[in-house]
Protein backbone atom coordinates (compact mmCIF):
# COMPACT_ATOMS: atom_id res chain seq x y z
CA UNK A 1 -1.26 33.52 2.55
CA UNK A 2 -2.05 33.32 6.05
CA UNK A 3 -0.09 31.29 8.73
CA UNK A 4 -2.56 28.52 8.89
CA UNK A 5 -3.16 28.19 5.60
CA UNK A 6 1.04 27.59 5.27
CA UNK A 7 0.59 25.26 8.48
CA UNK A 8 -2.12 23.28 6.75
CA UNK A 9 0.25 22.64 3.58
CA UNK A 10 3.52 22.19 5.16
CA UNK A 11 1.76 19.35 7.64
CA UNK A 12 -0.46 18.36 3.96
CA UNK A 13 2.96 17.75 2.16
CA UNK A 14 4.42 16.23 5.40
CA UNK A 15 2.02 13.87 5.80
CA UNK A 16 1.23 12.59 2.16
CA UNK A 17 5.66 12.02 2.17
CA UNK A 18 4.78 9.63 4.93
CA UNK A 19 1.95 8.20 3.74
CA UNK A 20 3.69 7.16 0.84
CA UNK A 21 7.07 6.31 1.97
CA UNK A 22 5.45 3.90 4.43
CA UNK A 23 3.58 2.32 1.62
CA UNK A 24 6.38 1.27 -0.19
CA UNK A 25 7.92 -1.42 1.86
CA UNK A 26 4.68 -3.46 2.29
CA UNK A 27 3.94 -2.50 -1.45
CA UNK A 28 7.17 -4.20 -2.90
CA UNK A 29 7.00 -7.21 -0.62
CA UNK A 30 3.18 -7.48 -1.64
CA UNK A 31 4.45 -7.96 -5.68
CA UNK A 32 7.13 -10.05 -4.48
CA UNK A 33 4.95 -12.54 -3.00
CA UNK A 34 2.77 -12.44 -6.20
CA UNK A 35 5.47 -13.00 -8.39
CA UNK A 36 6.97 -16.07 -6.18
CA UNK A 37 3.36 -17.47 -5.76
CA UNK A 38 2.95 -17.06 -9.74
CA UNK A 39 6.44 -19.02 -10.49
CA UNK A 40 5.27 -21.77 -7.91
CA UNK A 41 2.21 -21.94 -10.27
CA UNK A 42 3.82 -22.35 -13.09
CA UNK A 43 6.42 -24.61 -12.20
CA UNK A 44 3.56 -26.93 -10.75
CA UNK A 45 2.16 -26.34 -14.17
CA UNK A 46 5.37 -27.54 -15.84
CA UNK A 47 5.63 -30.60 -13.49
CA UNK A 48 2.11 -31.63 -13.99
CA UNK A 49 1.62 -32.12 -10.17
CA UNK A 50 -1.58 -31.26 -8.32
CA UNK A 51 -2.42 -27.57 -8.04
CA UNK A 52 -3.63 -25.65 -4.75
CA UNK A 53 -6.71 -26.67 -3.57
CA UNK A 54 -9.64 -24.56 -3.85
CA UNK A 55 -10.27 -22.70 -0.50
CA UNK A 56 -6.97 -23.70 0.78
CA UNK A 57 -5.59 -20.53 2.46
CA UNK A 58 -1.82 -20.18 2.89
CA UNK A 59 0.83 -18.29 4.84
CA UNK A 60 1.39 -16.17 1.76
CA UNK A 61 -2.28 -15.36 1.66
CA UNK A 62 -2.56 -14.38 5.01
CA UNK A 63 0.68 -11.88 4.83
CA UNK A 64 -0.71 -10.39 1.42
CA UNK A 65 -3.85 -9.66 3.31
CA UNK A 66 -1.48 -7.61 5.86
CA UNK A 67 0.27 -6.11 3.63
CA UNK A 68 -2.71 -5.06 1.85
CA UNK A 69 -4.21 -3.59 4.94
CA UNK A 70 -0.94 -1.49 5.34
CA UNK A 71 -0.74 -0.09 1.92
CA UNK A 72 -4.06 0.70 2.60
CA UNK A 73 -3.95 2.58 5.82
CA UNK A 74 -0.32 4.14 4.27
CA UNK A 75 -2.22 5.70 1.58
CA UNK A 76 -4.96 6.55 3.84
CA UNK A 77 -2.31 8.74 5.50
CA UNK A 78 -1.67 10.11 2.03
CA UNK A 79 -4.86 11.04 1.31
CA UNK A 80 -5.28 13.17 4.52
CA UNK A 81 -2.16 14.74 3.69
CA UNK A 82 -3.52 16.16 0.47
CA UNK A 83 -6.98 17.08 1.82
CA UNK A 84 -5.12 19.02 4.61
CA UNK A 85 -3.09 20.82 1.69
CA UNK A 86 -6.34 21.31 -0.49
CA UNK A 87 -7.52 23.37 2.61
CA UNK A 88 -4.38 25.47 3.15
CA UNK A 89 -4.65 26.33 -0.69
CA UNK A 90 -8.42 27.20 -0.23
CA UNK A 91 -7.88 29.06 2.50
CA UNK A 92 -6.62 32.54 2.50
């Protein structure tokens, strides 16, 4: 193997690591949100008051929508990271 093909999977490995470390953070606070939302549901349920109105947007809405976005982009990172490795493999 070449020295840039090691390069290209060192930086590959490197980079899909980071990718998904920093989608784990936003990831678990994502599910926590939908779990709280979901017991607020069914306690409203239970209580037989009104539900959320339709097209009302909350604060929880907007931050899953961030954290969404940064899962996204996290695994975005990932992905790189493994094309960059699937090159250093290929190349010899």
């Amino acid at each position: 193997m070449s020295t840039l093909s090691i390069v290209l999977i060192v930086a590959g490995v490197a980079l899909v690591a980071l990718g998904l470390s920093r989608a784990r953070a936003p990831w678990g606070r994502y599910q926590a949100l939908r779990a709280q939302e979901a017991n607020a549901e069914r306690y409203r349920a239970w209580r037989g008051g009104p539900g959320r109105a339709v097209g009302e947007t909350t604060g929880a809405d907007v931050m899953k929508t961030i954290l969404r976005a940064r899962v996204r982009e996290a695994l975005l990172v990932a992905a790189a990271g493994v094309v960059l490795a699937v090159i250093g493999f290929v190349i010899r």
